[in-house]
PDB file of N, CA and C in Angstrom:
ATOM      1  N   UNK A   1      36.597  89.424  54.621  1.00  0.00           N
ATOM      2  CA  UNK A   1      36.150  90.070  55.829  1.00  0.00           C
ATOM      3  C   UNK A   1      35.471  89.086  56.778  1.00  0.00           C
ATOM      4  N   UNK A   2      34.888  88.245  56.596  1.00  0.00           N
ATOM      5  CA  UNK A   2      33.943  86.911  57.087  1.00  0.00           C
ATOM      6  C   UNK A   2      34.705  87.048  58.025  1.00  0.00           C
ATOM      7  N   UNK A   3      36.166  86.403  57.727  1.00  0.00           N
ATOM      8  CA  UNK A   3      37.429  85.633  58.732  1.00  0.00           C
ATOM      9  C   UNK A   3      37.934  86.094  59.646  1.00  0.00           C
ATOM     10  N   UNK A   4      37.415  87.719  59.567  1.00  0.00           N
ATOM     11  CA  UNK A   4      37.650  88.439  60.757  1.00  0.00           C
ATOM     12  C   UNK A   4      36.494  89.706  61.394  1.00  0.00           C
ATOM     13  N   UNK A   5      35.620  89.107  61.486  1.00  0.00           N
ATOM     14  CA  UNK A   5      34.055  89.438  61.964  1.00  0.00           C
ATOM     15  C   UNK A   5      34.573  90.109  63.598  1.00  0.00           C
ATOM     16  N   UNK A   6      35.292  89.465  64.482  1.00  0.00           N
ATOM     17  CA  UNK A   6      35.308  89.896  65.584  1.00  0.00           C
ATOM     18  C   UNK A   6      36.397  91.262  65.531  1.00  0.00           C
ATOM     19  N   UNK A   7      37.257  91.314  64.670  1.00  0.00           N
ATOM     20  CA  UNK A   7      38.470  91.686  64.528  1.00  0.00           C
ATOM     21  C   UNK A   7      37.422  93.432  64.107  1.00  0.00           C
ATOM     22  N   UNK A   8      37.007  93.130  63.360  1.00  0.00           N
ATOM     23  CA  UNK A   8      35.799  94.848  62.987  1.00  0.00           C
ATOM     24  C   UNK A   8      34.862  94.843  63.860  1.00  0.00           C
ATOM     25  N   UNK A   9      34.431  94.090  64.699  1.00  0.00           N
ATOM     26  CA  UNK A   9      33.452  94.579  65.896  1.00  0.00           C
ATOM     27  C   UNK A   9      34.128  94.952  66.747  1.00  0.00           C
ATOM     28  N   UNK A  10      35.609  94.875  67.013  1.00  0.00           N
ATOM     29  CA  UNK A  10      36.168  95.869  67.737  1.00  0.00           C
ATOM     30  C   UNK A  10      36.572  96.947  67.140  1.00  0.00           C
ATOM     31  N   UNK A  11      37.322  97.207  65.705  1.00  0.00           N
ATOM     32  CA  UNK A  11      37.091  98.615  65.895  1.00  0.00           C
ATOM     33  C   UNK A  11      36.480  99.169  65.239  1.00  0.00           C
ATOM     34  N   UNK A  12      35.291  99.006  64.715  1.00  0.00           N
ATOM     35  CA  UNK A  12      34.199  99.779  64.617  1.00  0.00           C
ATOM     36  C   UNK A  12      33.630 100.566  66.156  1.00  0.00           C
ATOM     37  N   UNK A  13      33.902  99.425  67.142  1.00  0.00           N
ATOM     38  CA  UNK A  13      33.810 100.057  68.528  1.00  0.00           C
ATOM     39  C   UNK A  13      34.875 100.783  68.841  1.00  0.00           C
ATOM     40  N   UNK A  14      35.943 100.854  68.738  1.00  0.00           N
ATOM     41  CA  UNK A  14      37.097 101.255  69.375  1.00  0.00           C
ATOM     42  C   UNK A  14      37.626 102.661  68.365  1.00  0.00           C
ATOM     43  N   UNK A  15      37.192 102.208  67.040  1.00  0.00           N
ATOM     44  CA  UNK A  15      37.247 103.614  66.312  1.00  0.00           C
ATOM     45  C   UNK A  15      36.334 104.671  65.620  1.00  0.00           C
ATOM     46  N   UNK A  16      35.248 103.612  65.443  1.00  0.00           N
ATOM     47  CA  UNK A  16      33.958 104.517  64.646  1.00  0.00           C
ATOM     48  C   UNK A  16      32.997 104.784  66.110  1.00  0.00           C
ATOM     49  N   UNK A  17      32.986 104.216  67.452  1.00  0.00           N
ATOM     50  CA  UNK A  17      32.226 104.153  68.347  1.00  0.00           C
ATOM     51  C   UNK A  17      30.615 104.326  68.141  1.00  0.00           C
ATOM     52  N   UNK A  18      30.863 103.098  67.125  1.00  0.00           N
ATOM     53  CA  UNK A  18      29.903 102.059  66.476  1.00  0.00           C
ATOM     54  C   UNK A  18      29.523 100.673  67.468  1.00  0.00           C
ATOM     55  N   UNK A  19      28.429 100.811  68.188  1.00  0.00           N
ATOM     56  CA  UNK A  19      28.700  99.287  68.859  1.00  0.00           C
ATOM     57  C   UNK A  19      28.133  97.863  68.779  1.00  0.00           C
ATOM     58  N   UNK A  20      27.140  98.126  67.620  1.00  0.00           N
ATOM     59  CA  UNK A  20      26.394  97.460  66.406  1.00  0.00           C
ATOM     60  C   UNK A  20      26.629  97.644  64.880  1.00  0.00           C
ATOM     61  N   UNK A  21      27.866  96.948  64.537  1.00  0.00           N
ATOM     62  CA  UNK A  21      28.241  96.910  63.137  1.00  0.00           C
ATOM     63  C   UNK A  21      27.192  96.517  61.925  1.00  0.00           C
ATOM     64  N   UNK A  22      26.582  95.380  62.808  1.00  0.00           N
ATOM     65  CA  UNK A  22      25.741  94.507  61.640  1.00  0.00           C
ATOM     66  C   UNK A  22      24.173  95.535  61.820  1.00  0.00           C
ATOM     67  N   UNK A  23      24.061  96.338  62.423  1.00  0.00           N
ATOM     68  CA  UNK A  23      22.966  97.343  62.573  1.00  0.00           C
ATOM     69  C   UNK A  23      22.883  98.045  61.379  1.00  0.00           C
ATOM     70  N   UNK A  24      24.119  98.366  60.523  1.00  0.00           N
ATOM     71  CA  UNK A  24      24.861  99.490  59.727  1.00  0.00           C
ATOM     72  C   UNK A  24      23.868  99.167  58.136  1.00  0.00           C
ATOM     73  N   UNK A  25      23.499 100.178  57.279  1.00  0.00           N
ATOM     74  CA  UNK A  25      23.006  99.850  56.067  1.00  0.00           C
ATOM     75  C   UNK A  25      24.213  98.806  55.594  1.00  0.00           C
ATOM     76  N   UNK A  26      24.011  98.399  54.421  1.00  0.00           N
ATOM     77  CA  UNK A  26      25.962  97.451  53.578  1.00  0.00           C
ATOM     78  C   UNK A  26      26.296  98.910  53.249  1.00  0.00           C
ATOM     79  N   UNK A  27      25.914  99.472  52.728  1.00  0.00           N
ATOM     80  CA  UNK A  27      27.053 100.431  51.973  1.00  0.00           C
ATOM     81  C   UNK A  27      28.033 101.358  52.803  1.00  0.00           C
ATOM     82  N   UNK A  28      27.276 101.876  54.277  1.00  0.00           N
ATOM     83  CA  UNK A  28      27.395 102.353  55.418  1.00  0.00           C
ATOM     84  C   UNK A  28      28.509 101.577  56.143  1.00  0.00           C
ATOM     85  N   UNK A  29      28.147 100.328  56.450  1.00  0.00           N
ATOM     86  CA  UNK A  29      29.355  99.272  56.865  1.00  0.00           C
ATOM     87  C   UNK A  29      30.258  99.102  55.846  1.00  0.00           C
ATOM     88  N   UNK A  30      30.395  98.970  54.669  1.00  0.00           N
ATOM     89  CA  UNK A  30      31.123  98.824  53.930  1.00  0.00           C
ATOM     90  C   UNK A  30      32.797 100.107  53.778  1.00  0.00           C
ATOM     91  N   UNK A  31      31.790 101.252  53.695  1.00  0.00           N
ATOM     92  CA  UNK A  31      32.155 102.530  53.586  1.00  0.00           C
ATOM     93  C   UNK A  31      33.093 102.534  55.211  1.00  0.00           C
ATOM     94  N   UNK A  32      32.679 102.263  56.111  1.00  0.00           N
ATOM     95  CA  UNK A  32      33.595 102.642  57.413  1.00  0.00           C
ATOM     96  C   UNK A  32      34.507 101.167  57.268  1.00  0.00           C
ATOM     97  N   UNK A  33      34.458  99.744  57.001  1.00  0.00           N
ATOM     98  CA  UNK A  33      35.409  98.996  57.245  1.00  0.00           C
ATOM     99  C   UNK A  33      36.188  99.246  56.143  1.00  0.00           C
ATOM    100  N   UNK A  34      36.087 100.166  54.967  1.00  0.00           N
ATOM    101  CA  UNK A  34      37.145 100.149  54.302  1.00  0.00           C
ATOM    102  C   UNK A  34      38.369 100.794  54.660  1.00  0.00           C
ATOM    103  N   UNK A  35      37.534 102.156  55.494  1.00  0.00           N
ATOM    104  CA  UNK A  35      38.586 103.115  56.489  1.00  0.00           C
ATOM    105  C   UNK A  35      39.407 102.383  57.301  1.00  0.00           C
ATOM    106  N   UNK A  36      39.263 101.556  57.795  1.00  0.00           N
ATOM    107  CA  UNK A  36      39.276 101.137  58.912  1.00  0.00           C
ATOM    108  C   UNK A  36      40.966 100.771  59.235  1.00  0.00           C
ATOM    109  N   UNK A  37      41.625 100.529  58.248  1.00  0.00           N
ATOM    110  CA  UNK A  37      43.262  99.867  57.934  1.00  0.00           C
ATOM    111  C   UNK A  37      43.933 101.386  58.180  1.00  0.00           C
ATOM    112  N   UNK A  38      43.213 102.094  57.706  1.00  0.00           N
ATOM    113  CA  UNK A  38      44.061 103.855  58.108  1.00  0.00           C
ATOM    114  C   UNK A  38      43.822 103.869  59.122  1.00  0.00           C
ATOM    115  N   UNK A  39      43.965 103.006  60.411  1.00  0.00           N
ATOM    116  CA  UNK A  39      43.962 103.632  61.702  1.00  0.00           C
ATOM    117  C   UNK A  39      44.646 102.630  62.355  1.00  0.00           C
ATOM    118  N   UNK A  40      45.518 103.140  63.653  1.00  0.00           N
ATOM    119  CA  UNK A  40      45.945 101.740  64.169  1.00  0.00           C
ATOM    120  C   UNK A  40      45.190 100.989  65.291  1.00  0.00           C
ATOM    121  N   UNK A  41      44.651  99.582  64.363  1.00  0.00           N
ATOM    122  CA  UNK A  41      43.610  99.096  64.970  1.00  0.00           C
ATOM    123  C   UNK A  41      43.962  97.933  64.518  1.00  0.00           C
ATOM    124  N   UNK A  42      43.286  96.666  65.005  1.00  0.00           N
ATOM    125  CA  UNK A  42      43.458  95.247  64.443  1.00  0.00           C
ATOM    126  C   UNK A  42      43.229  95.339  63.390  1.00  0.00           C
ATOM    127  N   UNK A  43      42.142  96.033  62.125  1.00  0.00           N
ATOM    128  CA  UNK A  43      42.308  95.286  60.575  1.00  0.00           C
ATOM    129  C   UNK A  43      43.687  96.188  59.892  1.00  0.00           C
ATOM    130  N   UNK A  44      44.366  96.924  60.717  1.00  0.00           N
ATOM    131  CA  UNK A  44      45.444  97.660  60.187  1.00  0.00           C
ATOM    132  C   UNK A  44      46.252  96.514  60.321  1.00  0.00           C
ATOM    133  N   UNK A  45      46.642  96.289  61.609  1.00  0.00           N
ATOM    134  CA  UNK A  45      47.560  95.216  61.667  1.00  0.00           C
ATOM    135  C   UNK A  45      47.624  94.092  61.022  1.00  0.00           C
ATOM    136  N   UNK A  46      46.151  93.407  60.681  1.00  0.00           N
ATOM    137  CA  UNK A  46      45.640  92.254  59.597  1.00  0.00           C
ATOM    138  C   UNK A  46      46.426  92.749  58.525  1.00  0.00           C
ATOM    139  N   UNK A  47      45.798  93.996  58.078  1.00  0.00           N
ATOM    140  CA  UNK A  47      46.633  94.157  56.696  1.00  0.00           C
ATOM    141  C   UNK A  47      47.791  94.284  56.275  1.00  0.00           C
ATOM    142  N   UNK A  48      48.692  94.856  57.122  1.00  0.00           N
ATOM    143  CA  UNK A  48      50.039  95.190  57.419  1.00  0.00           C
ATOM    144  C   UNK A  48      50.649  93.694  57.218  1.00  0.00           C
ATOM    145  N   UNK A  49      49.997  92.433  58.404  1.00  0.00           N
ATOM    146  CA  UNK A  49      50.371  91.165  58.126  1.00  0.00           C
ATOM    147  C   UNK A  49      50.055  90.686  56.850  1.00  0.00           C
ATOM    148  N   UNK A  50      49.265  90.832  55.915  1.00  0.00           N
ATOM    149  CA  UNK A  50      48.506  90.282  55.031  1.00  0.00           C
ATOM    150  C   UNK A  50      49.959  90.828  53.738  1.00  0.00           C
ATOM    151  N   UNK A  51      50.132  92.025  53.868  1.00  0.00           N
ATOM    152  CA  UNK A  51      50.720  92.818  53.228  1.00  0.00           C
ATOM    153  C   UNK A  51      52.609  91.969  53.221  1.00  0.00           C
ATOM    154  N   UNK A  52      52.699  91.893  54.623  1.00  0.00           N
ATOM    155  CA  UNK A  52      53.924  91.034  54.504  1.00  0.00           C
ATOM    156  C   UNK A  52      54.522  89.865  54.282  1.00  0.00           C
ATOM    157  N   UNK A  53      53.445  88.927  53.855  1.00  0.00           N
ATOM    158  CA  UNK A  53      52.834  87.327  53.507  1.00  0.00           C
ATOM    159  C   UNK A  53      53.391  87.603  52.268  1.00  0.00           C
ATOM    160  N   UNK A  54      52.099  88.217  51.598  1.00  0.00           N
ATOM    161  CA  UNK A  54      52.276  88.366  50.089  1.00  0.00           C
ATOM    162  C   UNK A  54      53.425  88.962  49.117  1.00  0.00           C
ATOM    163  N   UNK A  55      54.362  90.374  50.067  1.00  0.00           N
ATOM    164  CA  UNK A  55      55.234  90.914  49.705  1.00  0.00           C
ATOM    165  C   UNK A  55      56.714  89.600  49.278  1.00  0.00           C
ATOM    166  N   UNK A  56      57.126  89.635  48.234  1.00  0.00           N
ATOM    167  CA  UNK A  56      58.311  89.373  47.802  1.00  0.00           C
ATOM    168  C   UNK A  56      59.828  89.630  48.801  1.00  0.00           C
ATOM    169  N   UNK A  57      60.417  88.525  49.124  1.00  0.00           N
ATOM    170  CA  UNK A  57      61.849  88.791  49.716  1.00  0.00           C
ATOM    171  C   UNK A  57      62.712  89.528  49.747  1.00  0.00           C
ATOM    172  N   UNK A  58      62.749  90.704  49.917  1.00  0.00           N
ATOM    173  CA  UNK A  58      63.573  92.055  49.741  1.00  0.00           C
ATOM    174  C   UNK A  58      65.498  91.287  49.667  1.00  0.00           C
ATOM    175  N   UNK A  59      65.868  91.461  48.612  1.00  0.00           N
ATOM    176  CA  UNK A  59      67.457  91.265  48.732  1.00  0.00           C
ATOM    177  C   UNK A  59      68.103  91.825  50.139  1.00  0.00           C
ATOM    178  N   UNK A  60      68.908  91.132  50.103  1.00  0.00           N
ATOM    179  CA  UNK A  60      69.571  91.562  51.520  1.00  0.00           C
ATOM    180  C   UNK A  60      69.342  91.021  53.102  1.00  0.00           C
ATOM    181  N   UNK A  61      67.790  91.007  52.503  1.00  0.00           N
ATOM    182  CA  UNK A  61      66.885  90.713  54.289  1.00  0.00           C
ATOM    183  C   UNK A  61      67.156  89.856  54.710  1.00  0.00           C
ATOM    184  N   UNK A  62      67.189  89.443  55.906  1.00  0.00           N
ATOM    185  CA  UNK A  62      67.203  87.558  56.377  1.00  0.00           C
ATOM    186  C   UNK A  62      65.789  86.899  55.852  1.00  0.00           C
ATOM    187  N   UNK A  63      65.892  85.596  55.848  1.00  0.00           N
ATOM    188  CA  UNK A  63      64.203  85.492  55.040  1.00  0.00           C
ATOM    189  C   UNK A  63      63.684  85.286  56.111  1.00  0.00           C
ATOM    190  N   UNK A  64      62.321  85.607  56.111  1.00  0.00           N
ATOM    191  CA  UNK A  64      61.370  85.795  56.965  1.00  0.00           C
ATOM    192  C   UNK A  64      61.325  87.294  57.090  1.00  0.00           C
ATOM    193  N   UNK A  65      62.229  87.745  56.945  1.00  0.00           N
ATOM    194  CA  UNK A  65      62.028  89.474  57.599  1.00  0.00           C
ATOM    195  C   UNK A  65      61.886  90.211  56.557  1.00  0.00           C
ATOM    196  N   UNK A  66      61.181  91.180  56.632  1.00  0.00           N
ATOM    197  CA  UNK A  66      60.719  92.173  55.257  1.00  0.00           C
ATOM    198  C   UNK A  66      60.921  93.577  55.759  1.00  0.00           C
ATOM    199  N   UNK A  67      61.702  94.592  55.390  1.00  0.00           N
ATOM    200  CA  UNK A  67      61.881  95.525  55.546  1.00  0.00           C
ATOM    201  C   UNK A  67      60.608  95.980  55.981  1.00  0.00           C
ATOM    202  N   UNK A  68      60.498  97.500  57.192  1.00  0.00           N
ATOM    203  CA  UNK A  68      59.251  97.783  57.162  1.00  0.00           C
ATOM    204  C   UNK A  68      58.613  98.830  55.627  1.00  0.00           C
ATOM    205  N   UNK A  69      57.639  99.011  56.084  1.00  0.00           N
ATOM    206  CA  UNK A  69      56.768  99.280  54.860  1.00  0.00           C
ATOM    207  C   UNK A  69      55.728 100.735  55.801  1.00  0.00           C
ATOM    208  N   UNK A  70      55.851 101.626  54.948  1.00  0.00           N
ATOM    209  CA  UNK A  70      55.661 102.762  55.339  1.00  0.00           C
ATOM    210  C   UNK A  70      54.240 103.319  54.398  1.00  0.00           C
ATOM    211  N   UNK A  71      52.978 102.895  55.322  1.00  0.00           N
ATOM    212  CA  UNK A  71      51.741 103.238  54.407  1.00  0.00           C
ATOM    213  C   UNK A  71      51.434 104.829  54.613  1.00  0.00           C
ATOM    214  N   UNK A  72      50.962 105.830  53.904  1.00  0.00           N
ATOM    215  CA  UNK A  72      50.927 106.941  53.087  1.00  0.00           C
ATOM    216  C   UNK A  72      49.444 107.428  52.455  1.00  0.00           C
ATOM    217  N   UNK A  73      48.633 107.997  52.838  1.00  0.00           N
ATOM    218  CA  UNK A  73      47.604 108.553  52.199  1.00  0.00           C
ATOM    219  C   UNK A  73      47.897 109.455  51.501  1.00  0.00           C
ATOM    220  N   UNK A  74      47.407 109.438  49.908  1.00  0.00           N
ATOM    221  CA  UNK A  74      47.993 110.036  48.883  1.00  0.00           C
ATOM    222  C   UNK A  74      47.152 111.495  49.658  1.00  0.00           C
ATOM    223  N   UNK A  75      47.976 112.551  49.368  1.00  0.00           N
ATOM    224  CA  UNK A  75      46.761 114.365  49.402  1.00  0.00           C
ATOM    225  C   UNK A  75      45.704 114.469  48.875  1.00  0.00           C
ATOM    226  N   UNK A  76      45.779 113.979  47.511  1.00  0.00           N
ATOM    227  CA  UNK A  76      44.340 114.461  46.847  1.00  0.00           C
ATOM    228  C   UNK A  76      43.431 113.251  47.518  1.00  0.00           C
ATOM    229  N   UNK A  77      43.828 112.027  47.913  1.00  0.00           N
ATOM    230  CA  UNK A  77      42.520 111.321  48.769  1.00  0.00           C
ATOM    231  C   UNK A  77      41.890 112.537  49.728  1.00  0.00           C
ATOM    232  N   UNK A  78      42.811 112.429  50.553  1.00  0.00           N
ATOM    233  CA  UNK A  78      42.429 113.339  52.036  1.00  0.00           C
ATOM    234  C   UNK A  78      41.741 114.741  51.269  1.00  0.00           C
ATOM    235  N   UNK A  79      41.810 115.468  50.264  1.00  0.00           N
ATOM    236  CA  UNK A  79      41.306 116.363  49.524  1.00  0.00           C
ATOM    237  C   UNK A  79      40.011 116.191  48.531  1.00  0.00           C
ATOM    238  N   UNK A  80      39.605 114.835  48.326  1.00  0.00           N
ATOM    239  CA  UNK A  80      38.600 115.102  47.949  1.00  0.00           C
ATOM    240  C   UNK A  80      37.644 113.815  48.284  1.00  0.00           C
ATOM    241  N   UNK A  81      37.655 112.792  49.337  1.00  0.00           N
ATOM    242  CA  UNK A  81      36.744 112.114  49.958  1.00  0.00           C
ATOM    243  C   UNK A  81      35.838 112.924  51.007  1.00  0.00           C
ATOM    244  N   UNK A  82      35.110 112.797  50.702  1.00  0.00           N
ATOM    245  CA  UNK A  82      33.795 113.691  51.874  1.00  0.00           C
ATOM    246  C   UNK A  82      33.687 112.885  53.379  1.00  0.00           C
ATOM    247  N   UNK A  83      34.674 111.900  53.096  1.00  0.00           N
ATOM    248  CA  UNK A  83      34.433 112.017  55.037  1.00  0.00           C
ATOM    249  C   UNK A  83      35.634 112.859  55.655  1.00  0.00           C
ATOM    250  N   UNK A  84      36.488 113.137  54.795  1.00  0.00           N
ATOM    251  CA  UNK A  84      37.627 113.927  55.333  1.00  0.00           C
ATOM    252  C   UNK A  84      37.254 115.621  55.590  1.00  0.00           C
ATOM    253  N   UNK A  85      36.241 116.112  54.916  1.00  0.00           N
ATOM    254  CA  UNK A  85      35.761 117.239  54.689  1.00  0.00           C
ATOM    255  C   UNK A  85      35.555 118.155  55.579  1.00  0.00           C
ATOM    256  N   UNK A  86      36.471 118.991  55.737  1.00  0.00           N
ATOM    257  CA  UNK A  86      37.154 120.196  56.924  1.00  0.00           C
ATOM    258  C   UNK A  86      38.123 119.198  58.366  1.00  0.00           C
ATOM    259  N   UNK A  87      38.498 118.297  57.737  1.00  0.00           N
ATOM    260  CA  UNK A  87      39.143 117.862  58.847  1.00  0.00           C
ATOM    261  C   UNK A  87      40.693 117.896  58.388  1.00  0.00           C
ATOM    262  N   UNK A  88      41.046 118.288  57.547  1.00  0.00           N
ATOM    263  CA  UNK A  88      42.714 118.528  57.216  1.00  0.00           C
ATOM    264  C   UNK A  88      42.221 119.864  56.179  1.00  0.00           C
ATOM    265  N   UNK A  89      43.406 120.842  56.276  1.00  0.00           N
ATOM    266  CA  UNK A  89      43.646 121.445  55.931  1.00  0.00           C
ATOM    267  C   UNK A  89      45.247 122.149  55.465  1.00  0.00           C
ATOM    268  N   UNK A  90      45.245 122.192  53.712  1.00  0.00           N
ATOM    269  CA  UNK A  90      46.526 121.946  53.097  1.00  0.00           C
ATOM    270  C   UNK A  90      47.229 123.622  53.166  1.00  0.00           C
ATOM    271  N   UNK A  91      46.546 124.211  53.132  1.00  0.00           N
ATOM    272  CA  UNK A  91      46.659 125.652  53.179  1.00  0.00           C
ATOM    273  C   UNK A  91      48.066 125.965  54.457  1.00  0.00           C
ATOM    274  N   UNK A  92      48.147 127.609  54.561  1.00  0.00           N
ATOM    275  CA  UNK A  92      49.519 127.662  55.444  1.00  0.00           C
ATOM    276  C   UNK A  92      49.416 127.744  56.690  1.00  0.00           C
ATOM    277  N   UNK A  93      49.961 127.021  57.818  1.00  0.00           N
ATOM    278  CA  UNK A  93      49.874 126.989  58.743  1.00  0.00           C
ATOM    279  C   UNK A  93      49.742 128.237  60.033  1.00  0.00           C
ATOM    280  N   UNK A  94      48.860 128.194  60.656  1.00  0.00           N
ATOM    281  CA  UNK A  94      48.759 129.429  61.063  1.00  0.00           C
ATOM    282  C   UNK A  94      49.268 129.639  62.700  1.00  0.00           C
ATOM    283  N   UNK A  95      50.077 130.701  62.737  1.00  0.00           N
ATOM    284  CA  UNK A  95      51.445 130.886  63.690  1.00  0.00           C
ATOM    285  C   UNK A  95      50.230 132.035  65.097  1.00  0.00           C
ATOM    286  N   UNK A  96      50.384 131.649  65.931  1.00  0.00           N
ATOM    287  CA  UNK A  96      49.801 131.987  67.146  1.00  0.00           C
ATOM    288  C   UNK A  96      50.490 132.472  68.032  1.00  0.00           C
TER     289      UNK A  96
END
């Protein structure tokens, strides 16, 4: 995280509308930059890149190119982390 200090002072601003990161308790900062890749924001994109470095040469591909990669929040996350808490709802959709 060091290596990209500016990269979370923006979106901690741009997504937590946080505008003092290093203000934050650690566990508090910790807890929101972990979120932070589930959103599309620079440490998403970091990771996404980070993600395609490390990923293995997909057969077929030209090299250099890696199929895209389709990230996914499992249900029971979104179902039982307490910052998600009344903000999705799995139940049946209700017709208006």
């Amino acid at each position: 995280m060091r290596d990209h200090l500016r990269d979370l002072a923006s979106d901690f601003s741009a997504i937590h509308g946080i505008r003092d990161m290093l203000s934050l308790p650690g566990p508090v900062f910790f807890a929101f930059a972990y979120r932070l890749s589930a959103y599309q924001g620079v440490m998403a994109a970091r990771a996404a890149e980070q993600e395609r470095d490390d990923a293995p040469e997909a057969p077929g591909q030209p090299e250099g190119r890696m199929a895209p990669v389709e990230q996914v929040t499992p249900r029971v996350v979104l179902q039982t982390d307490p910052a998600f808490k009344g903000i999705f709802s799995f139940g049946h959709a209700a017709i208006h």
